[in-house]
PDB file of N, CA and C in Angstrom:
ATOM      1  N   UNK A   1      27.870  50.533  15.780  1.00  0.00           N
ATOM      2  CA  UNK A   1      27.921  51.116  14.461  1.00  0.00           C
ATOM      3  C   UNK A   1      27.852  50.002  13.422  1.00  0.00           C
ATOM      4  N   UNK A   2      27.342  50.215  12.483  1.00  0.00           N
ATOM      5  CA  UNK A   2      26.678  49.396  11.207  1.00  0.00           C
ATOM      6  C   UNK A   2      28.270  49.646  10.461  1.00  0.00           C
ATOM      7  N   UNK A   3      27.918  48.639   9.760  1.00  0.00           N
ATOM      8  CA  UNK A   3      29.430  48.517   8.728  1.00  0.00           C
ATOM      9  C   UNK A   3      28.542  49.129   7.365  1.00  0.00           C
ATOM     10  N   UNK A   4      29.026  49.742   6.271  1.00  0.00           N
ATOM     11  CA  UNK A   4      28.704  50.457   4.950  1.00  0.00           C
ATOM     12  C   UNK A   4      29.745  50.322   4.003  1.00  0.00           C
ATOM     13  N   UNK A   5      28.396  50.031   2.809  1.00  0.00           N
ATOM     14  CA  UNK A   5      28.834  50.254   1.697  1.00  0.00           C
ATOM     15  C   UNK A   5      29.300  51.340   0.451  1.00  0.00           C
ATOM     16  N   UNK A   6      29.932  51.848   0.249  1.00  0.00           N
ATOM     17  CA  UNK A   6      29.744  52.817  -0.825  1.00  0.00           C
ATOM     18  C   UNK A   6      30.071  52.674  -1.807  1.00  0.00           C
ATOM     19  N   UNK A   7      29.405  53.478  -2.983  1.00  0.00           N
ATOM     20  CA  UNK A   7      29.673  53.515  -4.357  1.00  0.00           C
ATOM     21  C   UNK A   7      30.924  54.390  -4.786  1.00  0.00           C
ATOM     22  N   UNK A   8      31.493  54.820  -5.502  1.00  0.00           N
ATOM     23  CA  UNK A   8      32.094  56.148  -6.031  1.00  0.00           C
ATOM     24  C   UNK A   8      32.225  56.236  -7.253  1.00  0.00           C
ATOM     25  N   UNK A   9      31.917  57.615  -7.565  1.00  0.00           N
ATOM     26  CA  UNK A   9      31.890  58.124  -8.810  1.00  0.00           C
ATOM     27  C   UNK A   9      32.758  59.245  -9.119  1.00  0.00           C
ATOM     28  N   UNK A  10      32.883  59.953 -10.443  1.00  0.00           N
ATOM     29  CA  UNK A  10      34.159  60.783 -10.939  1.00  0.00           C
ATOM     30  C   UNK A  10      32.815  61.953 -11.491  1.00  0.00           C
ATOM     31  N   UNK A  11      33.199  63.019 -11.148  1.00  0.00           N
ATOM     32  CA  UNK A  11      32.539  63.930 -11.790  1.00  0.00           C
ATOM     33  C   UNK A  11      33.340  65.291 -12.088  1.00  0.00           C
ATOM     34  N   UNK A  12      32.764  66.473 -13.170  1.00  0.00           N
ATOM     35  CA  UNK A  12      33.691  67.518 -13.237  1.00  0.00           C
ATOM     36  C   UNK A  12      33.065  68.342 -12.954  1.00  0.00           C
ATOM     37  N   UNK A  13      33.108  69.643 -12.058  1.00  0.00           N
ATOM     38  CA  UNK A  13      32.323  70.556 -11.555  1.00  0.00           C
ATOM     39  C   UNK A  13      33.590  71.560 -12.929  1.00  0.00           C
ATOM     40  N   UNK A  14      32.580  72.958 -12.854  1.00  0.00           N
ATOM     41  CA  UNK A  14      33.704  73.943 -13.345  1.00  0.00           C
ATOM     42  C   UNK A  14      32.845  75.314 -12.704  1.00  0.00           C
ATOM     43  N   UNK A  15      33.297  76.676 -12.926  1.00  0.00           N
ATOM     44  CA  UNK A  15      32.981  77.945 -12.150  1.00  0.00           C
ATOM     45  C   UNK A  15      34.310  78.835 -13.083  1.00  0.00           C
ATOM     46  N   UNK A  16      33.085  80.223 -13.214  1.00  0.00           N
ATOM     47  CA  UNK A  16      34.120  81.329 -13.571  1.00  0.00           C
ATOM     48  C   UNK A  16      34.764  82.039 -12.103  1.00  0.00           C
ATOM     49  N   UNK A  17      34.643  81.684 -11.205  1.00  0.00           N
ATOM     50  CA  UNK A  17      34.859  82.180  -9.976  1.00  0.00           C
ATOM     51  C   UNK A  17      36.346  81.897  -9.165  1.00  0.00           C
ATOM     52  N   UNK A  18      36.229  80.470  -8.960  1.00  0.00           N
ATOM     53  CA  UNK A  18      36.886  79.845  -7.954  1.00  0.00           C
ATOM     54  C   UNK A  18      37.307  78.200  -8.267  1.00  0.00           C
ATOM     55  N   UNK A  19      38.430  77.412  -7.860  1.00  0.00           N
ATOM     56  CA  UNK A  19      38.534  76.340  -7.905  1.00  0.00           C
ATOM     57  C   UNK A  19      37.325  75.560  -6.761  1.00  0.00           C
ATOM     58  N   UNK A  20      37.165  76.612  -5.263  1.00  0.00           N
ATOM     59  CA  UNK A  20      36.584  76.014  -4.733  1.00  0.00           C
ATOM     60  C   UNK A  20      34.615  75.934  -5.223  1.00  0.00           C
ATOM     61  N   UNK A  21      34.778  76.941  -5.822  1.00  0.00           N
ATOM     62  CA  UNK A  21      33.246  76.966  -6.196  1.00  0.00           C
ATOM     63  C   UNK A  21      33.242  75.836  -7.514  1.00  0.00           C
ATOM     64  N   UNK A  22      34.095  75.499  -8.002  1.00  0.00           N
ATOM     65  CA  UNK A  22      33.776  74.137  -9.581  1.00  0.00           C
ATOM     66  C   UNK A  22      33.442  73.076  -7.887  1.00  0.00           C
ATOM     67  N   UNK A  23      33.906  72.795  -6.960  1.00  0.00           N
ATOM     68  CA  UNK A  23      34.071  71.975  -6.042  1.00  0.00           C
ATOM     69  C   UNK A  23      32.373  71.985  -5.806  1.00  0.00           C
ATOM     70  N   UNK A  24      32.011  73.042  -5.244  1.00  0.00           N
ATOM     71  CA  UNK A  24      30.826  73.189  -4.472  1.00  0.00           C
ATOM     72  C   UNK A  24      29.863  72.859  -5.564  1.00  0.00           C
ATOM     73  N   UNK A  25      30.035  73.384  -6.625  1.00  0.00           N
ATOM     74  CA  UNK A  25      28.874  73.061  -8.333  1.00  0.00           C
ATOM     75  C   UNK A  25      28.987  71.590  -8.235  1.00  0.00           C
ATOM     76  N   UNK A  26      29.887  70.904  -8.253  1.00  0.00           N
ATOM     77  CA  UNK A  26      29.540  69.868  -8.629  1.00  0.00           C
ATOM     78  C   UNK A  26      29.106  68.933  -7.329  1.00  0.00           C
ATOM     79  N   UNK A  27      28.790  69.200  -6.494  1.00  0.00           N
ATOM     80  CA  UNK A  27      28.649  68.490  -5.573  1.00  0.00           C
ATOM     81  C   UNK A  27      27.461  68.693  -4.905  1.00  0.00           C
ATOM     82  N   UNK A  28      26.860  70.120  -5.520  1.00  0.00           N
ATOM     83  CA  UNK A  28      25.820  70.219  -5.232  1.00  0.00           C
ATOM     84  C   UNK A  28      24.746  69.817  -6.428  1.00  0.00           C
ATOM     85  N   UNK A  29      25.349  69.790  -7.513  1.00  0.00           N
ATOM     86  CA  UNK A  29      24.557  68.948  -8.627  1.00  0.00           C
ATOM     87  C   UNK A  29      24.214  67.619  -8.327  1.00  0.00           C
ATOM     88  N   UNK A  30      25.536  66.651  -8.059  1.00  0.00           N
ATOM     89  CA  UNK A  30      25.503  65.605  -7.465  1.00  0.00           C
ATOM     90  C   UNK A  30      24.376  65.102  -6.771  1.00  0.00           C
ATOM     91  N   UNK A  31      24.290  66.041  -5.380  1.00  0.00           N
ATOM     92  CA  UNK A  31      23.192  66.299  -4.814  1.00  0.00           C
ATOM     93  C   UNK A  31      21.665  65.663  -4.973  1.00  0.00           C
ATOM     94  N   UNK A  32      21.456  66.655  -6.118  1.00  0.00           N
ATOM     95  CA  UNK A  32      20.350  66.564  -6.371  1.00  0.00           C
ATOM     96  C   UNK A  32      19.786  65.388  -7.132  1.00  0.00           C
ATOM     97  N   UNK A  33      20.681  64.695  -7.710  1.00  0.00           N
ATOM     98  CA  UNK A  33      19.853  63.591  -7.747  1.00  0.00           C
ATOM     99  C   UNK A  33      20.351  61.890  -6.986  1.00  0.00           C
ATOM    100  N   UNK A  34      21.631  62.234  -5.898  1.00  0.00           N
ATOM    101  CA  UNK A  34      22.173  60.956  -5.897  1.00  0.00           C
ATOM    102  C   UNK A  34      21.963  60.754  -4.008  1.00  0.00           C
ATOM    103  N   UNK A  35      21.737  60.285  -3.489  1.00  0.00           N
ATOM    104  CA  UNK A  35      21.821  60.820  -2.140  1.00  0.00           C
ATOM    105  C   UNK A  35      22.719  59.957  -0.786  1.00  0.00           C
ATOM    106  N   UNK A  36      22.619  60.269   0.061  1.00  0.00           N
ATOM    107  CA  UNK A  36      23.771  59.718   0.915  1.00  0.00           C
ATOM    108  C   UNK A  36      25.000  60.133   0.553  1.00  0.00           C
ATOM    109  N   UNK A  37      24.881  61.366   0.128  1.00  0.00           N
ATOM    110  CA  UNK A  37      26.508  61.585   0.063  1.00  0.00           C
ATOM    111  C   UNK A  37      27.536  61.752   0.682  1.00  0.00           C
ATOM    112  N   UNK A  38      28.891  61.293   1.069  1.00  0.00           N
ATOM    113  CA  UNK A  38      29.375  61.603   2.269  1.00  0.00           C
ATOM    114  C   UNK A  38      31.024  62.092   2.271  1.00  0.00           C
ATOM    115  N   UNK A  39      31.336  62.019   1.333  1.00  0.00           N
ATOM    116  CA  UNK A  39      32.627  62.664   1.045  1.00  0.00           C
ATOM    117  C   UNK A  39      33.327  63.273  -0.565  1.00  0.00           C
ATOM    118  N   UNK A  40      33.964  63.782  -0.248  1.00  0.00           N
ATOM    119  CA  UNK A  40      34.864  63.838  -1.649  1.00  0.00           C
ATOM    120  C   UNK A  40      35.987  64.153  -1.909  1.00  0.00           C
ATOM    121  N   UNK A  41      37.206  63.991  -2.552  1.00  0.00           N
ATOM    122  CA  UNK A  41      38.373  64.038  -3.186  1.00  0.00           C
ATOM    123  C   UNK A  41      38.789  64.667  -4.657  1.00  0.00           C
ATOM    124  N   UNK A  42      39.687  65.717  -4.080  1.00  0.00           N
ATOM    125  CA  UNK A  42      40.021  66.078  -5.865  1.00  0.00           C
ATOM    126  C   UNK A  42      40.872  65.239  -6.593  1.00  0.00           C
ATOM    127  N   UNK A  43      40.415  65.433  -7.259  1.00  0.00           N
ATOM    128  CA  UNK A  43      41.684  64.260  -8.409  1.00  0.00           C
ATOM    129  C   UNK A  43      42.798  65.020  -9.292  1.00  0.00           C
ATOM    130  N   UNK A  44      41.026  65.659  -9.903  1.00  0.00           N
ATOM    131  CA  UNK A  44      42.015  66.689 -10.974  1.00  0.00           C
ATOM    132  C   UNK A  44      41.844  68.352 -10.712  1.00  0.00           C
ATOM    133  N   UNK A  45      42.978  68.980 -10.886  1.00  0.00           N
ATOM    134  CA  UNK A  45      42.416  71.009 -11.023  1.00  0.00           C
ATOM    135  C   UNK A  45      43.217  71.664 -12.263  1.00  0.00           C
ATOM    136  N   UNK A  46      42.453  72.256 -12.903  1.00  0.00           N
ATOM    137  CA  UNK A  46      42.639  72.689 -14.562  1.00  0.00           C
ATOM    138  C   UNK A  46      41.961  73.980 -14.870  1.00  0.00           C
ATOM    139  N   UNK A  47      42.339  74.746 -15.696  1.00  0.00           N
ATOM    140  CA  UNK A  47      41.511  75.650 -15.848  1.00  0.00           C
ATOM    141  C   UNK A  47      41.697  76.440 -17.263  1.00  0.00           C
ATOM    142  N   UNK A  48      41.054  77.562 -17.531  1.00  0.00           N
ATOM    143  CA  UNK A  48      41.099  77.914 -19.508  1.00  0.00           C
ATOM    144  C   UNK A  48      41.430  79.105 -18.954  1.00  0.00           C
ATOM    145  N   UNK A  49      42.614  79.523 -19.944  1.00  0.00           N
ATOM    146  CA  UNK A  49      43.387  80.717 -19.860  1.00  0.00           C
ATOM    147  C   UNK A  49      42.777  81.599 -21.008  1.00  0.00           C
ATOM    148  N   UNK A  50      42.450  82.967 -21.004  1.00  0.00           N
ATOM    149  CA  UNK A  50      42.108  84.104 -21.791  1.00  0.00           C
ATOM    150  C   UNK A  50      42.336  84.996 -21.685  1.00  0.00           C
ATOM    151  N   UNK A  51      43.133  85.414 -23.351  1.00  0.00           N
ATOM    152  CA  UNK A  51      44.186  87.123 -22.403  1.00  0.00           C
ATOM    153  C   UNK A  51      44.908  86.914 -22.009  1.00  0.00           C
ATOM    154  N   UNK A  52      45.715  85.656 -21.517  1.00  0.00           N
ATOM    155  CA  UNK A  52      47.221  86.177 -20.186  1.00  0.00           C
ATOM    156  C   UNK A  52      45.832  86.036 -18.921  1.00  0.00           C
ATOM    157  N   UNK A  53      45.122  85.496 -18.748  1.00  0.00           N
ATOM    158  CA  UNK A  53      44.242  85.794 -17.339  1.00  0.00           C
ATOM    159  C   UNK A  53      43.526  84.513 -17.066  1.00  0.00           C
ATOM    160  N   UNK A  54      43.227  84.001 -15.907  1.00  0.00           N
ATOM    161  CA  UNK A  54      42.234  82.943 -15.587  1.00  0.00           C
ATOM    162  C   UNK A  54      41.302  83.136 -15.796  1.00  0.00           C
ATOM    163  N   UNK A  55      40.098  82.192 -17.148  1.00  0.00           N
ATOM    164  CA  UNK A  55      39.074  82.681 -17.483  1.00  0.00           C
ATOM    165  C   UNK A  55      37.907  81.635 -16.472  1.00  0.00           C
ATOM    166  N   UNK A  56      38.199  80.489 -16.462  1.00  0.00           N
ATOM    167  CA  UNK A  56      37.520  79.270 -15.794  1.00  0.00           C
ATOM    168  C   UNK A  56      38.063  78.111 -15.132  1.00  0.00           C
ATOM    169  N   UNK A  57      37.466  77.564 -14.532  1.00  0.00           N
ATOM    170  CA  UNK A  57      38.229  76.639 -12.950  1.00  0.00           C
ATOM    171  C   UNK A  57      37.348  75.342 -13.537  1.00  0.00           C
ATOM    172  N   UNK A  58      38.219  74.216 -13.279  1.00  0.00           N
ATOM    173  CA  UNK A  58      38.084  73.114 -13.496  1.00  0.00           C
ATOM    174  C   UNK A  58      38.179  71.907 -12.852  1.00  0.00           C
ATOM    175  N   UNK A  59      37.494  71.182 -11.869  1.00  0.00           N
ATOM    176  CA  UNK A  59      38.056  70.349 -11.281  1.00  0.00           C
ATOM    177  C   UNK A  59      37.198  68.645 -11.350  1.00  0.00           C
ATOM    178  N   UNK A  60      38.165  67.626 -11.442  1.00  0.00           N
ATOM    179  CA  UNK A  60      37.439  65.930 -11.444  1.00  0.00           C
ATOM    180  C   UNK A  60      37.649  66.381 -10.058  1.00  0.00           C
ATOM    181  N   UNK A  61      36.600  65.447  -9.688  1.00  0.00           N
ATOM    182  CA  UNK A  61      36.814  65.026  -7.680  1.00  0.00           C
ATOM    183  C   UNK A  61      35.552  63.724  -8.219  1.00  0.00           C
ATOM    184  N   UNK A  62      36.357  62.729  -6.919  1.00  0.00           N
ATOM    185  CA  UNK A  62      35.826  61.342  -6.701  1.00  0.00           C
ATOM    186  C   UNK A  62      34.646  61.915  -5.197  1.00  0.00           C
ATOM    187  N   UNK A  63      33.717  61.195  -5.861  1.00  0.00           N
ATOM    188  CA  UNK A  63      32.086  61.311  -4.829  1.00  0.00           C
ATOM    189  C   UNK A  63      32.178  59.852  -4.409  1.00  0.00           C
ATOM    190  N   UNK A  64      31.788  60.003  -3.021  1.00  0.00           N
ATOM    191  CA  UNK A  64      31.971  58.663  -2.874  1.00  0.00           C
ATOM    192  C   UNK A  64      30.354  58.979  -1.659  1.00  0.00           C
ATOM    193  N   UNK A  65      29.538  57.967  -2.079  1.00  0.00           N
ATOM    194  CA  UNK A  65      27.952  57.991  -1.317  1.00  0.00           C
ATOM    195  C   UNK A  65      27.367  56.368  -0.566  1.00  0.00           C
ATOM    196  N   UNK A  66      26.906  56.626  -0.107  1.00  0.00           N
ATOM    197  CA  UNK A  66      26.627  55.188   0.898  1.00  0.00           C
ATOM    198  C   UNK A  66      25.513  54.781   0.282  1.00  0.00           C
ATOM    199  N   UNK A  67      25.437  52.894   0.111  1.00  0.00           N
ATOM    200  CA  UNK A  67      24.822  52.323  -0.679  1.00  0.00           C
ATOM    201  C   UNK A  67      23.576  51.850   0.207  1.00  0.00           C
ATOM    202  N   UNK A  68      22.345  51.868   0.191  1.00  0.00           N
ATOM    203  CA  UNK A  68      21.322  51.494   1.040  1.00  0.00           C
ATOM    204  C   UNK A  68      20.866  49.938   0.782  1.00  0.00           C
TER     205      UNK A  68
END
């Protein structure tokens, strides 16, 4: 096995849905333009209250992708 480098970065996904779907948005944004991606970590989870009710999901998570 090869030894690796990686970068990491901070990004904020968000979703009217789910904490796990701000997760999946942003990581699938990520995605698309960064590649080798290979893990991730939440940092932060937040969200906007409306009404007395959960209106939107908020989360930082650290991307961390392998450097070629």
């Amino acid at each position: 096995m090869s030894d690796h480098v990686y970068k990491i970065i901070e990004i904020a996904g968000s979703s009217a849905e789910s904490h796990d779907d701000a997760i999946r948005n942003a990581v699938a944004k990520a995605a698309e333009t960064i590649g080798h991606l290979n893990w991730y970590e939440v940092k932060e989870v937040r969200g906007h209250i409306a009404d007395g009710k959960i209106a939107h999901y908020q989360v930082v998570i650290r991307v961390g992708f392998r450097l070629e």
